[in-house]
Protein backbone atom coordinates (compact mmCIF):
# COMPACT_ATOMS: atom_id res chain seq x y z
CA UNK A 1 166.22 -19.19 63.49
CA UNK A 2 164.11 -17.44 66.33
CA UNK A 3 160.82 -15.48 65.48
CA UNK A 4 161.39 -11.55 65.00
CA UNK A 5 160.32 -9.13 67.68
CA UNK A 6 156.75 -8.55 67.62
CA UNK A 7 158.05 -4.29 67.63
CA UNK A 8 155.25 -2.51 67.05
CA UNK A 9 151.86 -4.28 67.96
CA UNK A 10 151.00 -1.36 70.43
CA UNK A 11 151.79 1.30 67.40
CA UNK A 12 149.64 -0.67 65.12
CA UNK A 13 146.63 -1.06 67.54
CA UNK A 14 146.75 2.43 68.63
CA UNK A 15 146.18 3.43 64.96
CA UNK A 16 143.69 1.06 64.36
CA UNK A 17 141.39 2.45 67.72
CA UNK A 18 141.25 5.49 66.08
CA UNK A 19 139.03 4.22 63.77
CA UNK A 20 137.16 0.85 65.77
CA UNK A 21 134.45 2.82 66.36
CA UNK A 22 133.38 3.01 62.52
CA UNK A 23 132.15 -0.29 62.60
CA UNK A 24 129.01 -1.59 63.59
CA UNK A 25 129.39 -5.25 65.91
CA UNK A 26 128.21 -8.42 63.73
CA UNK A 27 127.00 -11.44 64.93
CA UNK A 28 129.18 -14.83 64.37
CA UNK A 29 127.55 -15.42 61.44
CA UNK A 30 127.48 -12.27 59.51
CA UNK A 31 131.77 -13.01 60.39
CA UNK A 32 131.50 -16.16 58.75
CA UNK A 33 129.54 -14.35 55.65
CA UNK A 34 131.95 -11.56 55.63
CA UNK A 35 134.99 -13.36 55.59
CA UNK A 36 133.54 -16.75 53.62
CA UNK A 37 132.95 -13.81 50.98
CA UNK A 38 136.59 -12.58 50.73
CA UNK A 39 138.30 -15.65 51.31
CA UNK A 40 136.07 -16.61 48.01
CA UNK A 41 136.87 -13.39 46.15
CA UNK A 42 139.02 -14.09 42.60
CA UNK A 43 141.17 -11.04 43.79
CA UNK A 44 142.01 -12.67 47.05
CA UNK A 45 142.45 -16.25 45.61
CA UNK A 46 144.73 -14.33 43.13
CA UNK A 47 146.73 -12.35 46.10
CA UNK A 48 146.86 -15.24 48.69
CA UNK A 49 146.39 -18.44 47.12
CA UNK A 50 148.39 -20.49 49.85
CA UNK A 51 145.13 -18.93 52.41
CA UNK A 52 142.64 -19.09 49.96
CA UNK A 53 143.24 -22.72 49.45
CA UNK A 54 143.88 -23.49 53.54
CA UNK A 55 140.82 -21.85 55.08
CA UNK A 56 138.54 -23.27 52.23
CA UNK A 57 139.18 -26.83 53.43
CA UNK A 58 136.23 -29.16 52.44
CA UNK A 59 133.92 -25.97 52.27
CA UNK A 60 134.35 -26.10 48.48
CA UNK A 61 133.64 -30.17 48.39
CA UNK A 62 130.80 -30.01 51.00
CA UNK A 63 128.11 -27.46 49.09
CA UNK A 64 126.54 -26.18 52.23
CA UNK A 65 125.42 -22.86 52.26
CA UNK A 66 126.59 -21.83 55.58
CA UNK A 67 128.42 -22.33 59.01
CA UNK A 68 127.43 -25.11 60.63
CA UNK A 69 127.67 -24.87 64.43
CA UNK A 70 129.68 -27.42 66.81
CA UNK A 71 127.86 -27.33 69.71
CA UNK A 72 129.02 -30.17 72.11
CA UNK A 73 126.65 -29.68 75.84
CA UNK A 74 124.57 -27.43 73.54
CA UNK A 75 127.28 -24.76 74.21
CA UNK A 76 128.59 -23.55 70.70
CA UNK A 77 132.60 -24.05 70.34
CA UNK A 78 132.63 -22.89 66.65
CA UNK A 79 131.56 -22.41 63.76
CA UNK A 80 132.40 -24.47 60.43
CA UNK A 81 131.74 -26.03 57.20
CA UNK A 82 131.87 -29.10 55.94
CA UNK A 83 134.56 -31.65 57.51
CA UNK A 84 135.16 -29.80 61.11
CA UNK A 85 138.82 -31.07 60.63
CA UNK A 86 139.70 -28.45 57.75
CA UNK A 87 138.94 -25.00 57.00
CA UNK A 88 138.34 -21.96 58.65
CA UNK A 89 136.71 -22.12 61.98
CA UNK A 90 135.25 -19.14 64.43
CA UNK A 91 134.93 -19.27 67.53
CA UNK A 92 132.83 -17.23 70.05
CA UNK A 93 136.15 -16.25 72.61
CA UNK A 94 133.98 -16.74 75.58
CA UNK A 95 135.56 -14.70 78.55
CA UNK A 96 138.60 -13.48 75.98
CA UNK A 97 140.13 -10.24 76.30
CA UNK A 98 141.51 -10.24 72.84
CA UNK A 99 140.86 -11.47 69.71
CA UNK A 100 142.97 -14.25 68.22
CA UNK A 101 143.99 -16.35 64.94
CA UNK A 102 145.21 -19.57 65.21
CA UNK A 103 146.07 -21.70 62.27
CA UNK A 104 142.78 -21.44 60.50
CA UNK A 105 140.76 -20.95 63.62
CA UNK A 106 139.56 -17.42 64.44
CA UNK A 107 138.66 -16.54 68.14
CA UNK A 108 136.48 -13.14 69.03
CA UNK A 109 135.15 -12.03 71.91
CA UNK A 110 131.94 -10.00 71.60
CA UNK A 111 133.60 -6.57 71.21
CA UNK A 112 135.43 -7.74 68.37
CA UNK A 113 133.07 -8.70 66.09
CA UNK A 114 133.67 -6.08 63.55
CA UNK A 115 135.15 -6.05 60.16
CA UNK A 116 138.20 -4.10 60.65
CA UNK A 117 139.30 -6.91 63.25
CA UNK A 118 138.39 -9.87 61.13
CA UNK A 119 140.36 -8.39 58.48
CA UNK A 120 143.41 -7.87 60.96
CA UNK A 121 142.84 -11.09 62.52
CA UNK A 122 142.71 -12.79 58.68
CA UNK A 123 145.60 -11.07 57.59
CA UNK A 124 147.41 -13.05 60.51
CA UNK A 125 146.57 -15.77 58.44
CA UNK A 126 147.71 -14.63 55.28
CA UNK A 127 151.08 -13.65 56.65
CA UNK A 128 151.70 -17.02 57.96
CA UNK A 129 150.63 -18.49 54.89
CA UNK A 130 151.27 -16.24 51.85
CA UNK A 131 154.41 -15.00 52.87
CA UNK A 132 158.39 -15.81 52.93
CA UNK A 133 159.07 -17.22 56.08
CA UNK A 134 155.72 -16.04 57.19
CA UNK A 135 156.23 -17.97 60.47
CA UNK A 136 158.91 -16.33 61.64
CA UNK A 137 158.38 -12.68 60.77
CA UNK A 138 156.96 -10.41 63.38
CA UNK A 139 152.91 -10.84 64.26
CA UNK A 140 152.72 -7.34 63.32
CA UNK A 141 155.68 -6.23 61.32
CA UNK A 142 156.16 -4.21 58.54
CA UNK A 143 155.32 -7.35 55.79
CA UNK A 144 152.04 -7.49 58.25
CA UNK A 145 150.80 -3.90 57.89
CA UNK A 146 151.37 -4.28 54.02
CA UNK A 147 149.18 -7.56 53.97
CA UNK A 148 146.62 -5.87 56.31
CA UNK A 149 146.79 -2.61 54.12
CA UNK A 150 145.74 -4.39 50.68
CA UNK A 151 142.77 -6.55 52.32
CA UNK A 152 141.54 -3.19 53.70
CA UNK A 153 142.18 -2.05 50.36
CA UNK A 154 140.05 -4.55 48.13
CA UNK A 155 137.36 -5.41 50.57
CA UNK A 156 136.42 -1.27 52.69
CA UNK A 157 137.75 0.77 49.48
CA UNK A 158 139.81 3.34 49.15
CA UNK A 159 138.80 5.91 51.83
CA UNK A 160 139.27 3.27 54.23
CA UNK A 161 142.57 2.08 53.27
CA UNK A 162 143.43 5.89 53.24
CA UNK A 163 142.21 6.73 57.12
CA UNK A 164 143.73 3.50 58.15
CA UNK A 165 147.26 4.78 56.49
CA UNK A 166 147.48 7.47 57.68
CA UNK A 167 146.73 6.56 61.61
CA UNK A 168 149.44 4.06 60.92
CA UNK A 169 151.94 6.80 59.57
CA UNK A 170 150.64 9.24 62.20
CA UNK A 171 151.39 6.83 65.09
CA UNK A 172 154.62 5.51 62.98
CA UNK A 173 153.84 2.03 61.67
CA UNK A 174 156.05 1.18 59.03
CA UNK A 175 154.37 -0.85 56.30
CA UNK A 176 156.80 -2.98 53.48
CA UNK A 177 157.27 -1.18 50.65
CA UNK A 178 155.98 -3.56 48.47
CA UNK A 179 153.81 -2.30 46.15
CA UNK A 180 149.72 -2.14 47.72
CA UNK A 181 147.59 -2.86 44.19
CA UNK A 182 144.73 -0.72 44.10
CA UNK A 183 141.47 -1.97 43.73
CA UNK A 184 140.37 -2.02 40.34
CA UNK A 185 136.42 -2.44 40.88
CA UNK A 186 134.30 -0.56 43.56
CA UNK A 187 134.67 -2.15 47.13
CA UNK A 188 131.94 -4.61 47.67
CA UNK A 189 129.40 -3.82 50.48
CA UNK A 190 128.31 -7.34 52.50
């Protein structure tokens, strides 16, 4: 069976430049903190367990308490924890245009570096993961924009989630109609 379309990428970035300029850049770390922290969330271990379990690798074995960096010619490649074989990785996307998940590696170029695009970029991840077929459904399908939706969800709040629906409504994103839980506790700010 061949991988779906990818139909509406350009509809779903559109909506989400509407709002890119909320954010504030972080550096690589503060990434690795903010998605380290959801990835380790009980709501998200709950949600995605197939991701929670894949991009924790040897983190959980290892005890360190952060990235370490790979730096091979003292340039850095990534950054990891514990065994450099498993787990999530990010990498800087030196001369990149775009941003980019690949199995449990996460590449983003300076611009990037903000938390509505990890989020985006980790609930690549979660699609290929967490859901039915995951590999073959469209990179940003409807199944997509319903993953993407509930991260937003659980880990911005509500307001977020809200402004983020309704530029993907306004520039006609269709989202699964699988039920997005609402958060049950405040949203947590990193």
């Amino acid at each position: 069976m061949k991988t779906e379309r990818d139909y509406q990428r350009t509809r779903l970035y559109r909506a989400e430049w509407e709002l890119i300029d909320n954010y504030e850049l972080l550096t690589l770390v503060e990434c690795w903190d903010f998605l380290a922290e959801i990835i380790e969330s009980p709501w998200f271990q709950t949600d995605f367990p197939s991701t929670a379990g894949y991009l924790a690798g040897s983190a959980a074995q290892a005890g360190l308490s952060g990235p370490q960096e790979h730096r091979p010619n003292n340039r850095l490649v990534y950054l990891h924890k514990g065994d450099r074989r498993r787990g999530l990785k990010i990498r800087p996307g030196y001369r990149r245009r775009y941003a980019e998940s690949w199995c449990s590696t996460i590449t983003l170029p300076l611009w990037s570096r903000n938390k509505l695009t990890l989020i985006h970029e980790l609930a690549h991840i979660c699609c290929w993961c967490d859901a039915k077929n995951g590999h073959r459904m469209s990179a940003h399908g409807k199944e997509f924009a319903r993953i993407y939706l509930t991260i937003v969800m659980h880990v911005l709040g509500d307001d977020e989630y809200a402004e983020l629906h309704e530029a993907m409504l306004q520039h006609k994103v269709r989202v699964h109609p699988g039920v997005v839980q609402r958060a049950t506790k405040s949203p947590r700010q990193p």
